[in-house]
N, C-alpha and C. Protein backbone atom coordinates (compact mmCIF):
# COMPACT_ATOMS: atom_id res chain seq x y z
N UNK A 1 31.25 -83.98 -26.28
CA UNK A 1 30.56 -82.99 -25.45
C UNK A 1 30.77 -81.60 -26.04
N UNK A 2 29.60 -80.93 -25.95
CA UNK A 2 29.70 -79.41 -26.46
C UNK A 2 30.51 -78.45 -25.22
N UNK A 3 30.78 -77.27 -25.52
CA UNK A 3 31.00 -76.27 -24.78
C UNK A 3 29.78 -76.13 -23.19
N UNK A 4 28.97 -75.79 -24.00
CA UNK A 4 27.62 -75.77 -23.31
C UNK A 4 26.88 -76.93 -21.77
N UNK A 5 27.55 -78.28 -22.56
CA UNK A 5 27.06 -79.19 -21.67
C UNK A 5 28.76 -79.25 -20.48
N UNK A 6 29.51 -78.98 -20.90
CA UNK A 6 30.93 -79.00 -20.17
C UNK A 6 30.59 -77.86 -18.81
N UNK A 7 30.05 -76.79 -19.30
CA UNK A 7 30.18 -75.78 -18.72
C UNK A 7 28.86 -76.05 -17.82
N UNK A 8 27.77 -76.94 -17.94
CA UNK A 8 26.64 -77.09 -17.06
C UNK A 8 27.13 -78.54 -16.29
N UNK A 9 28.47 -78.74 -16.64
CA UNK A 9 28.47 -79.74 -15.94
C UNK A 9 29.46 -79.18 -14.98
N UNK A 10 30.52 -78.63 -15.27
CA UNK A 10 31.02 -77.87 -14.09
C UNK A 10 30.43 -77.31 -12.95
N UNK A 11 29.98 -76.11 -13.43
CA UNK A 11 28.71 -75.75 -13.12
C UNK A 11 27.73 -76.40 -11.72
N UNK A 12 27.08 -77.39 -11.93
CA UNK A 12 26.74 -78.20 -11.26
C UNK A 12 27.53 -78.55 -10.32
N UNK A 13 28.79 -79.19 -10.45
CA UNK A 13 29.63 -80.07 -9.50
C UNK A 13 30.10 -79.11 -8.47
N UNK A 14 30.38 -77.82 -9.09
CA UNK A 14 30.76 -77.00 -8.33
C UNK A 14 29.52 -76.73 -7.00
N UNK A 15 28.56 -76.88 -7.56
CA UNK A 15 27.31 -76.57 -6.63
C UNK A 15 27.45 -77.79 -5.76
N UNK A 16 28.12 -78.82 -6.52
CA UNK A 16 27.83 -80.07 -5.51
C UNK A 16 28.54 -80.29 -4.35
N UNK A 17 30.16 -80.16 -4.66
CA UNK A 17 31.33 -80.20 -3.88
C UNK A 17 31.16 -79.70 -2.56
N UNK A 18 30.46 -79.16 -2.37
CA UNK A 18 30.04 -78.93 -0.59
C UNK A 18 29.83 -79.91 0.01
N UNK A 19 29.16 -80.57 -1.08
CA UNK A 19 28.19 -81.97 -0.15
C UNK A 19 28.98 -83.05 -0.96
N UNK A 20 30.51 -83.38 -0.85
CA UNK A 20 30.57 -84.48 -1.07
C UNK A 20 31.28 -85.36 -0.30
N UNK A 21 30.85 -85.04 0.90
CA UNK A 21 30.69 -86.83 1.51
C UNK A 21 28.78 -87.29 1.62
N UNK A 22 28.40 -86.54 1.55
CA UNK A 22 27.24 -86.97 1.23
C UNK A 22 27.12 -87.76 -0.53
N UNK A 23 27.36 -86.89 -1.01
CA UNK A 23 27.55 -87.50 -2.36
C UNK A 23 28.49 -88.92 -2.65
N UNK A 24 29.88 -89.02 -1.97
CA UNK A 24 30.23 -90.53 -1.94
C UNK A 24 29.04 -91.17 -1.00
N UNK A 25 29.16 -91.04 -0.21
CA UNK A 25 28.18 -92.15 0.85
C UNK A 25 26.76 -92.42 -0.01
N UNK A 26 26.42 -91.65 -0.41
CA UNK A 26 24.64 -91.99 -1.57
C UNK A 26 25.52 -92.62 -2.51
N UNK A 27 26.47 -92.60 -3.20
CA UNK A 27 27.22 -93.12 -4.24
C UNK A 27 27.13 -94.48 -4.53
N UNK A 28 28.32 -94.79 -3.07
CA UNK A 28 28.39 -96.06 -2.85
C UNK A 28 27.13 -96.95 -2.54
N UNK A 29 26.39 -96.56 -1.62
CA UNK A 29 25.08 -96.76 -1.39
C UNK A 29 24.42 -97.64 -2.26
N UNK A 30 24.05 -96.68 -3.48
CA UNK A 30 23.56 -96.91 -4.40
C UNK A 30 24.01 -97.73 -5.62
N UNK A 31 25.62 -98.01 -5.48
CA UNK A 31 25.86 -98.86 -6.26
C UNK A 31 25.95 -100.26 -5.52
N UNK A 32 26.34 -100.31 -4.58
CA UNK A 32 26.02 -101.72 -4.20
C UNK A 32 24.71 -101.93 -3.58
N UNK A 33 23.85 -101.31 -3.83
CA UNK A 33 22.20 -102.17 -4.07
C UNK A 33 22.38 -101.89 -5.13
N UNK A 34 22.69 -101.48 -6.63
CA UNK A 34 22.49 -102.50 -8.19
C UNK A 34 23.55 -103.23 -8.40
N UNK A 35 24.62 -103.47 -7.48
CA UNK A 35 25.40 -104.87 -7.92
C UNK A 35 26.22 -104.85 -6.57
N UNK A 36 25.05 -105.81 -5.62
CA UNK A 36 26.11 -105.93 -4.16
C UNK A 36 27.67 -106.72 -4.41
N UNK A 37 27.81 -107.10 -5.59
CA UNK A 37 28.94 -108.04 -6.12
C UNK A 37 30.01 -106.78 -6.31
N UNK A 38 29.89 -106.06 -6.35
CA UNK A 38 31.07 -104.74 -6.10
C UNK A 38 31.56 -104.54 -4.83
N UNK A 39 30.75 -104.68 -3.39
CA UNK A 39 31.45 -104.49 -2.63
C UNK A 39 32.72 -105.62 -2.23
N UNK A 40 32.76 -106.36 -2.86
CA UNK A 40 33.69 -107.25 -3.02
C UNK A 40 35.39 -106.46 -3.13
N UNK A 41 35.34 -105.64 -4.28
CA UNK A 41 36.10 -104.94 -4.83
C UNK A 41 37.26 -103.61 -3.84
N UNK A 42 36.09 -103.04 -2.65
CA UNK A 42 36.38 -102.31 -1.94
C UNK A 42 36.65 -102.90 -0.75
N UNK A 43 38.02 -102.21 -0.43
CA UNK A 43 38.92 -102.66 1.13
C UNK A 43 39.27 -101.07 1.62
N UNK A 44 39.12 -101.70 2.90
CA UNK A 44 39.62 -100.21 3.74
C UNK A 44 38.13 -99.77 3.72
N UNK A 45 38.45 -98.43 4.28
CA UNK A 45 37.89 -97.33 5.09
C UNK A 45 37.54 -96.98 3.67
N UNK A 46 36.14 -97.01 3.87
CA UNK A 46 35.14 -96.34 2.40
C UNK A 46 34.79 -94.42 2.78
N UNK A 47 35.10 -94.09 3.98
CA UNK A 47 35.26 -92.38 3.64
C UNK A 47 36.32 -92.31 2.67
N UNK A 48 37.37 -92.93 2.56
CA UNK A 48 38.93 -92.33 2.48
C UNK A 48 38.46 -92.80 0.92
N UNK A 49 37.70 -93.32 0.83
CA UNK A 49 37.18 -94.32 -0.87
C UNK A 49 36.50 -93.42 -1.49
N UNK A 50 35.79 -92.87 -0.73
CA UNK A 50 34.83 -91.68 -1.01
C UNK A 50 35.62 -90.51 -1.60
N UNK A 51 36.34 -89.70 -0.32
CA UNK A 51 37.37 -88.89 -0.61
C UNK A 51 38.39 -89.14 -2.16
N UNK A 52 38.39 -90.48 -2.36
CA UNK A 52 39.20 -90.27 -3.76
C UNK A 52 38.36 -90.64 -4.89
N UNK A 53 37.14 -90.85 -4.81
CA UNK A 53 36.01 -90.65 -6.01
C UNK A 53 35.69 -89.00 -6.14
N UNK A 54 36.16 -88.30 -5.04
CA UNK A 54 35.37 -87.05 -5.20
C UNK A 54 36.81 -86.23 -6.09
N UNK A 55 37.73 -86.56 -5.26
CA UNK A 55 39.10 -85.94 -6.09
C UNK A 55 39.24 -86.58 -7.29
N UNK A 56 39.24 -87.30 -7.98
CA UNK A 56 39.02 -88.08 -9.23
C UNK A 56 38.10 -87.25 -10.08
N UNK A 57 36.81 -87.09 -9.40
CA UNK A 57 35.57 -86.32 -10.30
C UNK A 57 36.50 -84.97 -10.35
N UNK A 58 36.59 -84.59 -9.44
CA UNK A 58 36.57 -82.77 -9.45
C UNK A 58 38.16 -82.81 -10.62
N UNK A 59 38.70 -83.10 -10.53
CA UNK A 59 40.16 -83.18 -11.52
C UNK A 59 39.18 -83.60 -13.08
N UNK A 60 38.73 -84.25 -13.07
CA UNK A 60 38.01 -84.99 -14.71
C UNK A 60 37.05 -83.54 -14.86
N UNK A 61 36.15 -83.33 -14.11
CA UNK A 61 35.42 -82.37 -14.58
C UNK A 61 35.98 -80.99 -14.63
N UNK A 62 37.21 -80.92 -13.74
CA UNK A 62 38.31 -79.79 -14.42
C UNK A 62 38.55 -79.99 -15.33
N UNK A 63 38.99 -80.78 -15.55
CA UNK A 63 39.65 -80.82 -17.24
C UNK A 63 38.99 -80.90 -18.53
N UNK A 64 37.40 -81.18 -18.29
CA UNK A 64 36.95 -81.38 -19.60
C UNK A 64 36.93 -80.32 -20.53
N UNK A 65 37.16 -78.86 -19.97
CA UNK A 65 37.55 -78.00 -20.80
C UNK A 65 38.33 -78.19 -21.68
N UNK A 66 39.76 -78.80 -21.29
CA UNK A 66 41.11 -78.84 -21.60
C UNK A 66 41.18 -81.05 -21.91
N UNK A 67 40.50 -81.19 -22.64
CA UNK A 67 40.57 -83.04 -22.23
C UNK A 67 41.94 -83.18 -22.68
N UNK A 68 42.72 -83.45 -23.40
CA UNK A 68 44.29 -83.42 -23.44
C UNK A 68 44.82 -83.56 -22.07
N UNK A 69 44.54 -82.70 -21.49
CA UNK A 69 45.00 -83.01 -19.68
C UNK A 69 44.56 -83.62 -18.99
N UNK A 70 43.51 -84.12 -19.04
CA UNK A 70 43.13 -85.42 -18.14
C UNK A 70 43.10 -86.84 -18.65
N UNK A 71 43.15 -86.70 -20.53
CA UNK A 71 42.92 -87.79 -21.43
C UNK A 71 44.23 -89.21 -20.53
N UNK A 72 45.29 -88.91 -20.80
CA UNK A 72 46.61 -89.84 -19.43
C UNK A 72 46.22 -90.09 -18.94
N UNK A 73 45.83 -89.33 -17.53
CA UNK A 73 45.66 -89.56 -16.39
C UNK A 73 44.27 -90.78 -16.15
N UNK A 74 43.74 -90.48 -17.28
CA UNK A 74 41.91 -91.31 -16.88
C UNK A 74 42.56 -92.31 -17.22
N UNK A 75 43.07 -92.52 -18.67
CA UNK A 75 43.47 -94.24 -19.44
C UNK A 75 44.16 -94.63 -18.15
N UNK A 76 45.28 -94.29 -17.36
CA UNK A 76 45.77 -94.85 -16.36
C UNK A 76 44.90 -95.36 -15.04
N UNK A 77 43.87 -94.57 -15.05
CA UNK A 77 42.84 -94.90 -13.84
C UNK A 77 42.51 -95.97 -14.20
N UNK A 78 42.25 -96.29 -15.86
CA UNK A 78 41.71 -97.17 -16.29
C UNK A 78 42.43 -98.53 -16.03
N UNK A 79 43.36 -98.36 -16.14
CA UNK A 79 44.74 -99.28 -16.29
C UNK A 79 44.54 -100.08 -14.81
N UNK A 80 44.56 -99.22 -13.67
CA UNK A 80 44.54 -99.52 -12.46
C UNK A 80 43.45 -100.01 -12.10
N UNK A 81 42.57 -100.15 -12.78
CA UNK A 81 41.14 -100.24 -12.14
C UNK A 81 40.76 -102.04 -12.96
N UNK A 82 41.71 -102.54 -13.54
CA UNK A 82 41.79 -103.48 -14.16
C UNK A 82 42.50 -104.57 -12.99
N UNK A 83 43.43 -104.02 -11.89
CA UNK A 83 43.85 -104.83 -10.82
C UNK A 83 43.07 -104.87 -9.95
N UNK A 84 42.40 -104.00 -9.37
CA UNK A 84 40.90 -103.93 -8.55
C UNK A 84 40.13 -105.14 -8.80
N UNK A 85 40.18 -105.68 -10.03
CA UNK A 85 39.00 -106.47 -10.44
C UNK A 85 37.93 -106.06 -11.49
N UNK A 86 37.93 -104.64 -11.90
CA UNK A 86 36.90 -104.05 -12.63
C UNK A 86 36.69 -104.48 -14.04
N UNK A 87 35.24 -104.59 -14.17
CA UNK A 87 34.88 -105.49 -15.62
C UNK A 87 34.48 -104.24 -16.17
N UNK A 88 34.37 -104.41 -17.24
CA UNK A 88 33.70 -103.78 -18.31
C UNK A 88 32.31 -103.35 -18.16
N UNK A 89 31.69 -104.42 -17.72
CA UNK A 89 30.03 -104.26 -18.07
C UNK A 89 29.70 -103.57 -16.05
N UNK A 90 30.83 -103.37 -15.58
CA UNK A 90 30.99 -102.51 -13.86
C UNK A 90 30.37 -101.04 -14.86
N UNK A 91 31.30 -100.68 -15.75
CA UNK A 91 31.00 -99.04 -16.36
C UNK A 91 29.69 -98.81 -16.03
N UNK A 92 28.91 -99.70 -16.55
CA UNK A 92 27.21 -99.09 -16.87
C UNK A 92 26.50 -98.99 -15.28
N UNK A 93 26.87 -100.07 -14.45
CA UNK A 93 26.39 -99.62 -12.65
C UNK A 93 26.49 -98.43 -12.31
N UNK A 94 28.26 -98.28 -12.69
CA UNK A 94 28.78 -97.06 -12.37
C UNK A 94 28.04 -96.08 -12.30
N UNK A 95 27.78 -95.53 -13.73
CA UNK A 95 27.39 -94.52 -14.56
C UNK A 95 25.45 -94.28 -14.13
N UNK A 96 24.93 -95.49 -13.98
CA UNK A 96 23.97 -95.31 -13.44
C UNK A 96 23.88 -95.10 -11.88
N UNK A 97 24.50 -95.43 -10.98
CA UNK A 97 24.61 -94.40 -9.75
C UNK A 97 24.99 -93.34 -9.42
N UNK A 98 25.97 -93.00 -10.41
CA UNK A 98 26.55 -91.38 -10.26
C UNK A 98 25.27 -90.60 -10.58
N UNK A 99 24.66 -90.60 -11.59
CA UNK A 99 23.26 -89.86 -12.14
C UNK A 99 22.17 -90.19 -11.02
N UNK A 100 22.26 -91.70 -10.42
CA UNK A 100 21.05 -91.33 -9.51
C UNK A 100 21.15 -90.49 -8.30
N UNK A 101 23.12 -90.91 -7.74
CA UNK A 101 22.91 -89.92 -6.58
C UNK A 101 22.67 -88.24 -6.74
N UNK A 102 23.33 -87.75 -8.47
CA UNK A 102 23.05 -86.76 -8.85
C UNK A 102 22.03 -86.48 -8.70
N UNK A 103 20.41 -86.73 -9.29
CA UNK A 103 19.41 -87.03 -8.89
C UNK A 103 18.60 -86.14 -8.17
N UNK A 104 19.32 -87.16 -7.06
CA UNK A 104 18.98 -88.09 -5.27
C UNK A 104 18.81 -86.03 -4.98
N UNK A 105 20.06 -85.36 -5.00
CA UNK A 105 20.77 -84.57 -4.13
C UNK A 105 19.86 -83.29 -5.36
N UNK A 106 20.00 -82.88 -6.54
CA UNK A 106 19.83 -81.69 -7.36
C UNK A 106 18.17 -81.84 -7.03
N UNK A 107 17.55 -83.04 -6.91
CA UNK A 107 16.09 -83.14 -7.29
C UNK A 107 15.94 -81.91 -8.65
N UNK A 108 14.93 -81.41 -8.69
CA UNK A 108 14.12 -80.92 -9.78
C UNK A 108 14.46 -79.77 -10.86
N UNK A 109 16.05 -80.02 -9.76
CA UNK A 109 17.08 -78.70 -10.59
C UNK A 109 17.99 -79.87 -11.46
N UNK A 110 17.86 -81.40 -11.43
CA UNK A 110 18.84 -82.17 -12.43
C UNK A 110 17.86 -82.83 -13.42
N UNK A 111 17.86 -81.48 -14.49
CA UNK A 111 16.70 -81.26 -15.33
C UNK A 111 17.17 -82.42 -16.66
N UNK A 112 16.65 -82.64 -17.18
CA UNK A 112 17.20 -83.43 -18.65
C UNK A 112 18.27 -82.61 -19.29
N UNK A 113 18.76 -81.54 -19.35
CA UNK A 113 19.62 -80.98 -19.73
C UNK A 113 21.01 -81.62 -19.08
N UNK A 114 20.73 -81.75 -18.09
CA UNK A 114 21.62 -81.38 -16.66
C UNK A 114 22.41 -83.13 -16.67
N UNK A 115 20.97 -83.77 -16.72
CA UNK A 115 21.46 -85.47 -16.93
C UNK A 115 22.01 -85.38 -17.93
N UNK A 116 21.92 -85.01 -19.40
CA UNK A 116 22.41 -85.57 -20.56
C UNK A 116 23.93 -85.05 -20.64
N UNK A 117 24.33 -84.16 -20.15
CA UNK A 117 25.69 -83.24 -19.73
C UNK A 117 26.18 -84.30 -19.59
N UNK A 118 26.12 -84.52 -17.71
CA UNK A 118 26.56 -85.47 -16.93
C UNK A 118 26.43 -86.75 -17.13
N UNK A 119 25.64 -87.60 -18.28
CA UNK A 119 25.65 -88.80 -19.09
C UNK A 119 26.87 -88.87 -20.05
N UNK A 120 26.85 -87.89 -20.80
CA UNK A 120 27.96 -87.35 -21.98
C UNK A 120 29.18 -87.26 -21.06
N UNK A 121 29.31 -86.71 -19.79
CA UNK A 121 30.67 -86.05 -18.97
C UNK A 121 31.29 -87.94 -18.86
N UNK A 122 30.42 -88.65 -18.16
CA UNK A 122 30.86 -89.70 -17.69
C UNK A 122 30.95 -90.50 -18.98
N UNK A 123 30.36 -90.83 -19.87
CA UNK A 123 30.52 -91.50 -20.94
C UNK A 123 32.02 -91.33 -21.80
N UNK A 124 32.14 -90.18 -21.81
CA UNK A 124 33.15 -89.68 -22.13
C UNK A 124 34.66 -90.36 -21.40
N UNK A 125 34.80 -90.02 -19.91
CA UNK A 125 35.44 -90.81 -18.77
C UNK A 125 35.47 -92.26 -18.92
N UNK A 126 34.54 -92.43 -19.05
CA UNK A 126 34.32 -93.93 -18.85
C UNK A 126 35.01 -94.57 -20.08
N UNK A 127 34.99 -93.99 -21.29
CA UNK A 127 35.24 -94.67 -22.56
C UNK A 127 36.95 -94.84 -22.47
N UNK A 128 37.80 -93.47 -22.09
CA UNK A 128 38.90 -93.22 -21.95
C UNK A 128 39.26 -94.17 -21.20
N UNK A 129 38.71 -94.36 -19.62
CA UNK A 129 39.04 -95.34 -18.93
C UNK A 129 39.35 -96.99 -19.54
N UNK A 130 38.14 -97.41 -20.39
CA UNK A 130 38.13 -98.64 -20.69
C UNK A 130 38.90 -98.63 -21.55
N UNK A 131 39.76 -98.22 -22.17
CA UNK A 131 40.91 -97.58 -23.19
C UNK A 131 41.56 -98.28 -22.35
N UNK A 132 42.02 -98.12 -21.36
CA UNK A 132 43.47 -97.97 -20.82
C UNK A 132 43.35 -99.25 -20.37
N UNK A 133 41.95 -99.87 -19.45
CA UNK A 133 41.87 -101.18 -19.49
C UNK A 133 42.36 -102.27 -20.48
N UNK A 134 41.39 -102.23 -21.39
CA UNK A 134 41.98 -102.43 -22.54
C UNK A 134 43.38 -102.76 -23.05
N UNK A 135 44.27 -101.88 -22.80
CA UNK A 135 45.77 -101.58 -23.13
C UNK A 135 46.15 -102.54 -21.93
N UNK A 136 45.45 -102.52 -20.67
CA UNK A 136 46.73 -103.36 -19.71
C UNK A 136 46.49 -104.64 -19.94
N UNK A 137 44.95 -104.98 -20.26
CA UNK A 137 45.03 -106.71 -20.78
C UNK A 137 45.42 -107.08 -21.85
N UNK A 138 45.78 -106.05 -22.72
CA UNK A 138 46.53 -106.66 -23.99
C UNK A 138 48.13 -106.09 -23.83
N UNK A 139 48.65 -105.88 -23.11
CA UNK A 139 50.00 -105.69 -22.81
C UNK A 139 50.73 -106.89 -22.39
């Protein structure tokens, strides 16, 4: 990721963070209609699920300034997200609901610029993550 797309991706989230329980609730939403086989995965109270997808984002998209500081912390998400049940080929659902609820909520202001940021932001995340996966099934 460039300077440029880091900083429109901040940027953005910051605009978003008002609205994020709206943003988990379209989230989730939206990922289990493209793979109802995920809600499998989730127990408990899905606000409180919500609430820690949004603290998760806002910490990652802090840091992409600085990735060294979040680079740990994600491989470990990753790590953990391997006892959950999470596959590999989960990433790409993922990644395609975060962008649609993005979408859903920016309409005509989540310009192709704006997606390819936030494609690159999560791709980025996502790769680190499956890193750490990775590391706990071969440990």
């Amino acid at each position: 990721m460039n300077s440029h797309q880091i900083e429109t991706v901040q940027h953005t989230f910051a605009q978003a963070a008002p609205m994020a329980d709206e943003i988990a609730t379209r989230f989730y939403q939206r990922l289990f209609e493209l793979d109802p086989s995920l809600r499998r995965l989730f127990h408990g109270d899905m606000k409180q699920q919500g609430d820690k997808l949004m603290t998760v984002l806002a910490f990652a998209v802090a840091g992409l300034s600085k990735p060294e500081t979040i680079l740990g912390p994600v491989r470990r998400l990753g790590e953990r997200h391997v006892q959950y049940g999470v596959q590999p080929h989960h990433y790409a659902t993922v990644g395609e609901a975060l962008l649609w609820t993005l979408a859903q909520l920016f309409g005509p202001a989540f310009t192709p610029e704006v997606e390819a940021a936030w494609a690159g932001a999560y791709g980025l995340l996502a790769g680190v993550m499956q890193e750490g996966e990775r590391e706990a099934t071969h440990a």
